[in-house]
PDB file of N, CA and C in Angstrom:
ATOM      1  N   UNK A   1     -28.575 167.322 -66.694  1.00  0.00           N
ATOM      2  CA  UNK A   1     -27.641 168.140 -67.438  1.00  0.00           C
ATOM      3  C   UNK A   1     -27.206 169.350 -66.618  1.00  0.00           C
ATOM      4  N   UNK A   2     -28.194 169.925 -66.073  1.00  0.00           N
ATOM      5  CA  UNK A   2     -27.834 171.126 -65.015  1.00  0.00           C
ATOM      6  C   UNK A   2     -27.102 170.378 -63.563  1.00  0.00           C
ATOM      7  N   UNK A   3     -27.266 169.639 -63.197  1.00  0.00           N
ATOM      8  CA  UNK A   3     -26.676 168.809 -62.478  1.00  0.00           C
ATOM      9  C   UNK A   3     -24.536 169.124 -62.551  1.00  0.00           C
ATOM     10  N   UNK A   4     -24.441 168.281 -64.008  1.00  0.00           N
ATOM     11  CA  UNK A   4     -23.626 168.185 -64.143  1.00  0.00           C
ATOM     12  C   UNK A   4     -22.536 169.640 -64.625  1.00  0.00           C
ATOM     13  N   UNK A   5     -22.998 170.338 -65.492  1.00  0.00           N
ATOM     14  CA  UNK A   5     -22.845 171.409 -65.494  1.00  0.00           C
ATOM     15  C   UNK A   5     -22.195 172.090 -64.165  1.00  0.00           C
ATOM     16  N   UNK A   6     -23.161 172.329 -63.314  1.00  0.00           N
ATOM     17  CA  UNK A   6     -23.360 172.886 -61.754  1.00  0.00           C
ATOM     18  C   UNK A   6     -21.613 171.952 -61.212  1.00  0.00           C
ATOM     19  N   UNK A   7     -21.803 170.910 -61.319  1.00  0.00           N
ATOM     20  CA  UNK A   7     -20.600 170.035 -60.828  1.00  0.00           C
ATOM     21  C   UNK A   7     -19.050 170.716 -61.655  1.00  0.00           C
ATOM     22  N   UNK A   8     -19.593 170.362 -62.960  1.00  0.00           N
ATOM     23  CA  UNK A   8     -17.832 170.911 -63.376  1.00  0.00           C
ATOM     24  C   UNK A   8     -17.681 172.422 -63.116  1.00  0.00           C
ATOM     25  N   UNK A   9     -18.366 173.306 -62.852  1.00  0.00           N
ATOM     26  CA  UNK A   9     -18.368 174.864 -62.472  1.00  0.00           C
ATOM     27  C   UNK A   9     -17.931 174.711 -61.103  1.00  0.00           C
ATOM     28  N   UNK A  10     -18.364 173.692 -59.980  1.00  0.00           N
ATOM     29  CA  UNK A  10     -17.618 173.564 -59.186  1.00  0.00           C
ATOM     30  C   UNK A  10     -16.351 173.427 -58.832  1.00  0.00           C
ATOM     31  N   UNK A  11     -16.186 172.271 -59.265  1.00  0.00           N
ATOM     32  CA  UNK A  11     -14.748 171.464 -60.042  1.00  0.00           C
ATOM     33  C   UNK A  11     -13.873 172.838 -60.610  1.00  0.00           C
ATOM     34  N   UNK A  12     -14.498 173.320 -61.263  1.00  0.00           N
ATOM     35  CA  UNK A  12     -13.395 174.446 -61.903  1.00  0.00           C
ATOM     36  C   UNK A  12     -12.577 175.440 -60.677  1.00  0.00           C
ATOM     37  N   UNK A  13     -14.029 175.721 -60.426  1.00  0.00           N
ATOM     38  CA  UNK A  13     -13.780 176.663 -58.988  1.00  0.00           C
ATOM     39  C   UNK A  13     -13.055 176.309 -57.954  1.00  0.00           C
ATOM     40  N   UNK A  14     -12.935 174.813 -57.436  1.00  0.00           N
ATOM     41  CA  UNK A  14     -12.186 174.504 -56.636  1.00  0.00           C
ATOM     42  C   UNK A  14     -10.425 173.907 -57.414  1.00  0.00           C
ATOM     43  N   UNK A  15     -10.684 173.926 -58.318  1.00  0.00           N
ATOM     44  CA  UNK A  15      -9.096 173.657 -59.190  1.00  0.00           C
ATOM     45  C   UNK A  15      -8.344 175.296 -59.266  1.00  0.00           C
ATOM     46  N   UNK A  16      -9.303 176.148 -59.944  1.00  0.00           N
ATOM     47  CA  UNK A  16      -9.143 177.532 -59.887  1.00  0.00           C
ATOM     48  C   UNK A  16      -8.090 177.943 -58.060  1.00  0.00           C
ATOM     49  N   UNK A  17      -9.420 177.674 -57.311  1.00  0.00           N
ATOM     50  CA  UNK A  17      -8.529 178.060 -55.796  1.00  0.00           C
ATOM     51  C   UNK A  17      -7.172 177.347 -55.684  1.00  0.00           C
ATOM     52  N   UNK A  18      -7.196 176.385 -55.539  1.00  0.00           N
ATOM     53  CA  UNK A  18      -5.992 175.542 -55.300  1.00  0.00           C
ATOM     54  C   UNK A  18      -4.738 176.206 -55.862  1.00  0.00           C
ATOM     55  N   UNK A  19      -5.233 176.344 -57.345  1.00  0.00           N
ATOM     56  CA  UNK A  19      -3.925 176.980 -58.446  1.00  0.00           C
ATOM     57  C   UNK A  19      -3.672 178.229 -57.903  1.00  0.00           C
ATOM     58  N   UNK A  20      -4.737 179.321 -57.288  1.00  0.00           N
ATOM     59  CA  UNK A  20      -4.586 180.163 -56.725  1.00  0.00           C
ATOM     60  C   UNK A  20      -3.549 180.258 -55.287  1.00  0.00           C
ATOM     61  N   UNK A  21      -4.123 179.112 -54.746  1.00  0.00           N
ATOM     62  CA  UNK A  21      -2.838 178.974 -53.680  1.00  0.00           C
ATOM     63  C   UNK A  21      -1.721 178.762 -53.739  1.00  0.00           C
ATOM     64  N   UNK A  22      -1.753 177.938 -54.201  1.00  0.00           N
ATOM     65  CA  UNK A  22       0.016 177.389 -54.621  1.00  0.00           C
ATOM     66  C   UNK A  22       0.986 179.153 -55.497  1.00  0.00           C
ATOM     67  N   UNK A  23      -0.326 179.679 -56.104  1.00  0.00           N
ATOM     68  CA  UNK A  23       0.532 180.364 -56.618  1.00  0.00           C
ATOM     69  C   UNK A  23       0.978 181.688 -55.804  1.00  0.00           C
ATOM     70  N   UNK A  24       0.497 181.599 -54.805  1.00  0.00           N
ATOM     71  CA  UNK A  24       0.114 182.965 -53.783  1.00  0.00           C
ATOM     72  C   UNK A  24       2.160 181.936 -52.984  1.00  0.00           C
ATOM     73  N   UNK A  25       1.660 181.059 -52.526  1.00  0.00           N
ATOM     74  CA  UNK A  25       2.943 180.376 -52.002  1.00  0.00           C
ATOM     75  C   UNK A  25       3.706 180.281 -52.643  1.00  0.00           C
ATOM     76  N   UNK A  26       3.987 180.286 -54.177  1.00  0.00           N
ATOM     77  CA  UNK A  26       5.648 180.164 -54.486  1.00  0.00           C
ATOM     78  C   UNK A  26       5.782 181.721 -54.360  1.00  0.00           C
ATOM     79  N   UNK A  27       5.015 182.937 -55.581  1.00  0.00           N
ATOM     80  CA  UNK A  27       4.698 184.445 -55.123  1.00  0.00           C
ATOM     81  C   UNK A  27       6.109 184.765 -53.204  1.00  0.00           C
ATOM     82  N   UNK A  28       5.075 183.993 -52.942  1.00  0.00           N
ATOM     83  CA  UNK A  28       6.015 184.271 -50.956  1.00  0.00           C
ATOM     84  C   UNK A  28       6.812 183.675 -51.500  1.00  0.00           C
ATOM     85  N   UNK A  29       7.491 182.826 -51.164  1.00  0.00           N
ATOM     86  CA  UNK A  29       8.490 181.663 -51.400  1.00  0.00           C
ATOM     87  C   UNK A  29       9.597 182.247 -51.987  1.00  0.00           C
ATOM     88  N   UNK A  30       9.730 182.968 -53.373  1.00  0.00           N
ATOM     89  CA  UNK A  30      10.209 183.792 -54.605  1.00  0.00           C
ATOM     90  C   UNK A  30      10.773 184.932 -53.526  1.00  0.00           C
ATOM     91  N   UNK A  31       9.583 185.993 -52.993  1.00  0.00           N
ATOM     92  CA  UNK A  31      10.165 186.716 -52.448  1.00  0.00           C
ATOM     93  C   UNK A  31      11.111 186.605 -51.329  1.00  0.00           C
ATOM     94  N   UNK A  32      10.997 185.374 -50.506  1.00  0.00           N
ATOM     95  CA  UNK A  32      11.880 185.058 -49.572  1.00  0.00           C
ATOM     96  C   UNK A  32      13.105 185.035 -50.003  1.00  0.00           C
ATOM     97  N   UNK A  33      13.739 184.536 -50.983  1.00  0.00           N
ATOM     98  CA  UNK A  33      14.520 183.885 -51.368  1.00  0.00           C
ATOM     99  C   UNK A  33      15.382 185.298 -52.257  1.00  0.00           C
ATOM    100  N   UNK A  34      14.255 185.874 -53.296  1.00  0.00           N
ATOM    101  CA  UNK A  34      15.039 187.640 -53.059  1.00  0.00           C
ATOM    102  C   UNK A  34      15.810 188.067 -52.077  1.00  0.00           C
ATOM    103  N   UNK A  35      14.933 188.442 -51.246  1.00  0.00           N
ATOM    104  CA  UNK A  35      15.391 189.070 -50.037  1.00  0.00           C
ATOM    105  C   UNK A  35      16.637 188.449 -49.283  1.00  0.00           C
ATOM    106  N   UNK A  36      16.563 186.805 -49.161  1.00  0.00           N
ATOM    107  CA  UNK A  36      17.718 186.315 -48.762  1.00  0.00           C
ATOM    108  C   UNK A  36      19.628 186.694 -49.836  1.00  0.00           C
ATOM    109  N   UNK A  37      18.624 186.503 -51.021  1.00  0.00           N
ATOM    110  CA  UNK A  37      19.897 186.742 -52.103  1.00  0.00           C
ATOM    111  C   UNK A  37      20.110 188.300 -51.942  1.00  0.00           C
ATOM    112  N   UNK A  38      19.254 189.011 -51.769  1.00  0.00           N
ATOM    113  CA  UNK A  38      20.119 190.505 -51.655  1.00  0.00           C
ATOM    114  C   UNK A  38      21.386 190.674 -50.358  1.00  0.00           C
ATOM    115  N   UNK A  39      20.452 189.431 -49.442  1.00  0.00           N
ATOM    116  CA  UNK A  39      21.381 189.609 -47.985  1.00  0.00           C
ATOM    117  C   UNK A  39      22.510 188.953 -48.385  1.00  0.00           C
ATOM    118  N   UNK A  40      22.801 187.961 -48.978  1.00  0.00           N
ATOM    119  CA  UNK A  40      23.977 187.564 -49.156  1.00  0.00           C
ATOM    120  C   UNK A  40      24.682 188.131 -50.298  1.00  0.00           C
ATOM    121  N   UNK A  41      23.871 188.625 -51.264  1.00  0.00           N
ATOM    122  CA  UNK A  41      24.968 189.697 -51.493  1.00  0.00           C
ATOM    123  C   UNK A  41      25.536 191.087 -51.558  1.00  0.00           C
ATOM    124  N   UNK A  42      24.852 191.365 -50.097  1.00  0.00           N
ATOM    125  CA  UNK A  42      25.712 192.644 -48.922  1.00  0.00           C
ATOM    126  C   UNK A  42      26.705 191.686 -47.923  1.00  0.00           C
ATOM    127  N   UNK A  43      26.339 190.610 -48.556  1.00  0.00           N
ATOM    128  CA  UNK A  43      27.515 189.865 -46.875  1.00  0.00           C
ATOM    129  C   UNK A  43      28.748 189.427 -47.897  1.00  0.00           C
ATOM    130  N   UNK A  44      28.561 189.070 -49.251  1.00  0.00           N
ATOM    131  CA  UNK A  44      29.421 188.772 -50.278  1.00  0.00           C
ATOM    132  C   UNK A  44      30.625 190.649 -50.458  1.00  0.00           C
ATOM    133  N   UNK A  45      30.115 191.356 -50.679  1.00  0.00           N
ATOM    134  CA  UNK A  45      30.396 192.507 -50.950  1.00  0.00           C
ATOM    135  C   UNK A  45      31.128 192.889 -49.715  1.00  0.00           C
ATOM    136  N   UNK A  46      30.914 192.952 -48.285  1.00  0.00           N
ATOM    137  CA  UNK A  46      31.465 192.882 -47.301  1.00  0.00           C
ATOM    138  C   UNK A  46      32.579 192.113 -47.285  1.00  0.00           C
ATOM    139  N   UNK A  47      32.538 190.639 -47.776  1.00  0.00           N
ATOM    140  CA  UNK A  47      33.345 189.939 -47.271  1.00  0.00           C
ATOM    141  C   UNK A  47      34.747 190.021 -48.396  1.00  0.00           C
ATOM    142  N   UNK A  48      34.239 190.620 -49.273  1.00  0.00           N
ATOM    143  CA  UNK A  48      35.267 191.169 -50.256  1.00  0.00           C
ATOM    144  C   UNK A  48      36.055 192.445 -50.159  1.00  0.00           C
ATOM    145  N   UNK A  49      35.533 193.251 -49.039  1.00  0.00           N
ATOM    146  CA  UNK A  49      36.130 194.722 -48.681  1.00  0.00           C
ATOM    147  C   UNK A  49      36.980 194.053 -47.509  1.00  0.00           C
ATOM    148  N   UNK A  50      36.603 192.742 -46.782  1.00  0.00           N
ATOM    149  CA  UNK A  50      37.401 192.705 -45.429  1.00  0.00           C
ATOM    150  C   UNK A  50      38.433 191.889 -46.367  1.00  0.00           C
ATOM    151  N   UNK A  51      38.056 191.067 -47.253  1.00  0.00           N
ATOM    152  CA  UNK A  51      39.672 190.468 -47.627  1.00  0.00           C
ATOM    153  C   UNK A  51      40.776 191.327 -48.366  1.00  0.00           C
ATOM    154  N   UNK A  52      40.064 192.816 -49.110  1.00  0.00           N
ATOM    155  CA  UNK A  52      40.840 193.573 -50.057  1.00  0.00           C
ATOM    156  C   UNK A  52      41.719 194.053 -48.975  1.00  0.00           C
ATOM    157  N   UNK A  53      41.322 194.591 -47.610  1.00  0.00           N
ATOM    158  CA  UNK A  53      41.837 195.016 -46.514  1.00  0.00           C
ATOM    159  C   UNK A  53      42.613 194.101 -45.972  1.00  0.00           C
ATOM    160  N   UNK A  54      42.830 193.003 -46.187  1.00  0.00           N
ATOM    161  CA  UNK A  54      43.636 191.936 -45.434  1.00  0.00           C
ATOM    162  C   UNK A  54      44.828 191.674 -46.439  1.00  0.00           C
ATOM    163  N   UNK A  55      44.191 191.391 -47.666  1.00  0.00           N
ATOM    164  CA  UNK A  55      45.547 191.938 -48.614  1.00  0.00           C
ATOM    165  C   UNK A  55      46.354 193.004 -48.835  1.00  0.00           C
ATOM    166  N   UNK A  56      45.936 194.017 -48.534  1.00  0.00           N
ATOM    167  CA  UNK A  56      46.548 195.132 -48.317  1.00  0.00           C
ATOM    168  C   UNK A  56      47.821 195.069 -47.106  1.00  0.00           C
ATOM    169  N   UNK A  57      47.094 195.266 -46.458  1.00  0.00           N
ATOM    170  CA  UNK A  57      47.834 194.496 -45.006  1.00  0.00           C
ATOM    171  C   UNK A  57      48.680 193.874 -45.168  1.00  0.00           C
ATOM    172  N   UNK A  58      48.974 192.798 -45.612  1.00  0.00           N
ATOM    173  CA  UNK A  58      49.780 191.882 -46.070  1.00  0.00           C
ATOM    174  C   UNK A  58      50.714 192.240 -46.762  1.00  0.00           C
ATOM    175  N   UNK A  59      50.307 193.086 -47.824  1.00  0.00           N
ATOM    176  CA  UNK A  59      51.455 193.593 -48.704  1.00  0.00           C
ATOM    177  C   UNK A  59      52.370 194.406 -47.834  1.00  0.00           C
ATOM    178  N   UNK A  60      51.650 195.124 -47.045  1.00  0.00           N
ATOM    179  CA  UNK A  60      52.311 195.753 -46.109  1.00  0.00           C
ATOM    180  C   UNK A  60      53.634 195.087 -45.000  1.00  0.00           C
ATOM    181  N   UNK A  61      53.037 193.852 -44.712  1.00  0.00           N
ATOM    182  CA  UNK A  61      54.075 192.934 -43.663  1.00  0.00           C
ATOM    183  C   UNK A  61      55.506 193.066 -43.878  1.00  0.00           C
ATOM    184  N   UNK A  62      56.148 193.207 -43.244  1.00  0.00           N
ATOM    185  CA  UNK A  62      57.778 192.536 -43.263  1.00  0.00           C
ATOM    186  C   UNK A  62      57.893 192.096 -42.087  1.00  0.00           C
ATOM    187  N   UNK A  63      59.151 191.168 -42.157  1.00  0.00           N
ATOM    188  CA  UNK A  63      59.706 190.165 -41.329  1.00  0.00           C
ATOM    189  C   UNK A  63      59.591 190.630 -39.676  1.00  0.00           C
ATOM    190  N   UNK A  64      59.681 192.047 -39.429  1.00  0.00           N
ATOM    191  CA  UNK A  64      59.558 192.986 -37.941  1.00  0.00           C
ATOM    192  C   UNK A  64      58.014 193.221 -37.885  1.00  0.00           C
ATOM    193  N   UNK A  65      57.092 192.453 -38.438  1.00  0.00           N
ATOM    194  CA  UNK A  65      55.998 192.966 -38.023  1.00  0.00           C
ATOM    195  C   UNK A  65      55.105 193.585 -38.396  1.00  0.00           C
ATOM    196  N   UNK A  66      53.849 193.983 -37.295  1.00  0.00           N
ATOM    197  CA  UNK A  66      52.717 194.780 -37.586  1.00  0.00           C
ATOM    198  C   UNK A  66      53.138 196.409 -37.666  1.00  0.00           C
ATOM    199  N   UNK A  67      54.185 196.615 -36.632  1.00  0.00           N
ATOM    200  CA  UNK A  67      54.542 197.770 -36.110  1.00  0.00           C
ATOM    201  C   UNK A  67      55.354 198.641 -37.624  1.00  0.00           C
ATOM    202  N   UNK A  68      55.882 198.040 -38.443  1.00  0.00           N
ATOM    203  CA  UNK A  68      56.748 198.381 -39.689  1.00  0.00           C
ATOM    204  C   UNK A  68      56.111 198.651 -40.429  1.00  0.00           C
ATOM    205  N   UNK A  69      54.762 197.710 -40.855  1.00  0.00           N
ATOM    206  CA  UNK A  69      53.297 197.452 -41.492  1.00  0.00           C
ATOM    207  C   UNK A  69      52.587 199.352 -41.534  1.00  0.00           C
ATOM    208  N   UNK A  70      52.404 199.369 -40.037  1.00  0.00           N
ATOM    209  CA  UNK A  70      51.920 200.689 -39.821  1.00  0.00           C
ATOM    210  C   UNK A  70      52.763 201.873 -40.254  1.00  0.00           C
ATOM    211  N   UNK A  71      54.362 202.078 -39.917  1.00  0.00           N
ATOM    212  CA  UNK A  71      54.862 202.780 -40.495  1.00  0.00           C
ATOM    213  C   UNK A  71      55.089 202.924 -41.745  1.00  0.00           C
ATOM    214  N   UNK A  72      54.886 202.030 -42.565  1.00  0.00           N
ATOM    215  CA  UNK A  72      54.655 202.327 -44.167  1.00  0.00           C
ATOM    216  C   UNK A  72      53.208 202.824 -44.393  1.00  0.00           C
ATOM    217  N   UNK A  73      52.158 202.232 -43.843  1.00  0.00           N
ATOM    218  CA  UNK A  73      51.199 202.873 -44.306  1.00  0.00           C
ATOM    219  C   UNK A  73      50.914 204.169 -44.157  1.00  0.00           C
ATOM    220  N   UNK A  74      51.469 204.628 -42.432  1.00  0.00           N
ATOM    221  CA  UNK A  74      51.283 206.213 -42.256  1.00  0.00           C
ATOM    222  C   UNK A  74      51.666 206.828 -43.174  1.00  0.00           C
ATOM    223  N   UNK A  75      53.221 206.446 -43.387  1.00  0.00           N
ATOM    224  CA  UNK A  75      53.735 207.236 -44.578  1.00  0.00           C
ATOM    225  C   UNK A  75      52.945 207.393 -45.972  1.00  0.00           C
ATOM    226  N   UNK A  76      52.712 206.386 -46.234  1.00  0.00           N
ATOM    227  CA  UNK A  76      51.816 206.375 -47.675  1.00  0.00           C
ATOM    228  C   UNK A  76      50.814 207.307 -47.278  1.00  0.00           C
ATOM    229  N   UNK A  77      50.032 207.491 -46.286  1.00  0.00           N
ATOM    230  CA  UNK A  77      48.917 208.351 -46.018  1.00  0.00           C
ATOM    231  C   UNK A  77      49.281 209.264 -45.893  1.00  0.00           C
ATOM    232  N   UNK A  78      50.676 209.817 -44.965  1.00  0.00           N
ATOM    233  CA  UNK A  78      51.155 211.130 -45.097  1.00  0.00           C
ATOM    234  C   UNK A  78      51.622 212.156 -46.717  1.00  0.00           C
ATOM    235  N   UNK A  79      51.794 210.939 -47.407  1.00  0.00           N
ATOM    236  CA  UNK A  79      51.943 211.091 -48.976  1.00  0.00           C
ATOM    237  C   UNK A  79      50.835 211.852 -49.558  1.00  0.00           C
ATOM    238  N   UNK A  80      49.806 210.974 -49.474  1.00  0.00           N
ATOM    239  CA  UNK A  80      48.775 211.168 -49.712  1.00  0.00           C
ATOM    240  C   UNK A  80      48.254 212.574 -49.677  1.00  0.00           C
ATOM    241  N   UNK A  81      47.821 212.635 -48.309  1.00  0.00           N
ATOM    242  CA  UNK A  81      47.822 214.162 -47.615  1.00  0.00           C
ATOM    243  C   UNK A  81      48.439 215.304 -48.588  1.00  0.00           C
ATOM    244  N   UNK A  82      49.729 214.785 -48.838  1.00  0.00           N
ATOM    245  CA  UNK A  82      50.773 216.255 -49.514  1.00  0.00           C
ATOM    246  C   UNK A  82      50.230 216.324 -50.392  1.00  0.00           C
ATOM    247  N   UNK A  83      49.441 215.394 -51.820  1.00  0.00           N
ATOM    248  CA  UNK A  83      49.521 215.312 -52.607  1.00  0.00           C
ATOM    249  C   UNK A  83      48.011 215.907 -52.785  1.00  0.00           C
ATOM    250  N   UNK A  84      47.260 215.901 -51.971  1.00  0.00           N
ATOM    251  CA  UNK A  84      45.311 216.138 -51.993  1.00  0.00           C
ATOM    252  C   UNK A  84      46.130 217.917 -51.541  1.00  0.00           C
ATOM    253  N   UNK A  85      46.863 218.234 -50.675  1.00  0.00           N
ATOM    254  CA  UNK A  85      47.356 219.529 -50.372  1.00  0.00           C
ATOM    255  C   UNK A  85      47.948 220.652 -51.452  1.00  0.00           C
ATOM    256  N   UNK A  86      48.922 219.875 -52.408  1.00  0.00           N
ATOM    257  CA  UNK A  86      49.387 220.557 -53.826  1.00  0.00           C
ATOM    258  C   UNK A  86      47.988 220.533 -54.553  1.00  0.00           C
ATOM    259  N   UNK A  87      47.033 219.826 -54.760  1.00  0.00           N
ATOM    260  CA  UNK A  87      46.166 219.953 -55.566  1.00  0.00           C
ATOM    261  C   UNK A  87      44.992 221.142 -54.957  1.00  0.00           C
ATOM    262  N   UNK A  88      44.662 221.052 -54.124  1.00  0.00           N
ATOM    263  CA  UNK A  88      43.801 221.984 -53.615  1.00  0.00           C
ATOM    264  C   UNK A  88      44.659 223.446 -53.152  1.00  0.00           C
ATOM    265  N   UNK A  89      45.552 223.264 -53.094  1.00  0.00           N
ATOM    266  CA  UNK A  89      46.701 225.084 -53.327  1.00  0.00           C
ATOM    267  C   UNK A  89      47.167 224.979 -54.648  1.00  0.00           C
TER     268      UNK A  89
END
């Protein structure tokens, strides 16, 4: 009877570890996979500031170019400027 006893206390103990491992490995596993999802979404968030910027851009285009592109935007920025200037005088 002590025999057997002694055996399933074993048995437990070594079912116990096992469950312990596996659970220590998904535990890692879980966190990997966090960490990956936070990275992709700083690379998601990025990749949404470079396309808002590419649309922009775009809106900007006419038929003459990048060079026309830029002169509207300066202007809009020179706008800008006047307008942060009336507010702060």
């Amino acid at each position: 009877m002590h025999n057997e006893l002694r055996n399933d206390i074993a048995a437990l103990i070594s079912l116990y570890e096992k469950t312990k491992r596996e659970y220590d490995d998904i535990s890692v596993k879980l966190r990997q996979s966090e960490e990956k999802t936070a990275e992709y979404r700083k690379q998601i968030i990025e990749l949404e500031r470079q396309i808002d910027n590419l649309k922009l851009k775009n809106a900007f285009l006419s038929p003459s170019g990048d060079e026309d592109a830029k002169e509207k935007i300066d202007r809009l920025i020179r706008e800008i400027d006047k307008c942060i200037a009336l507010i702060e005088g």
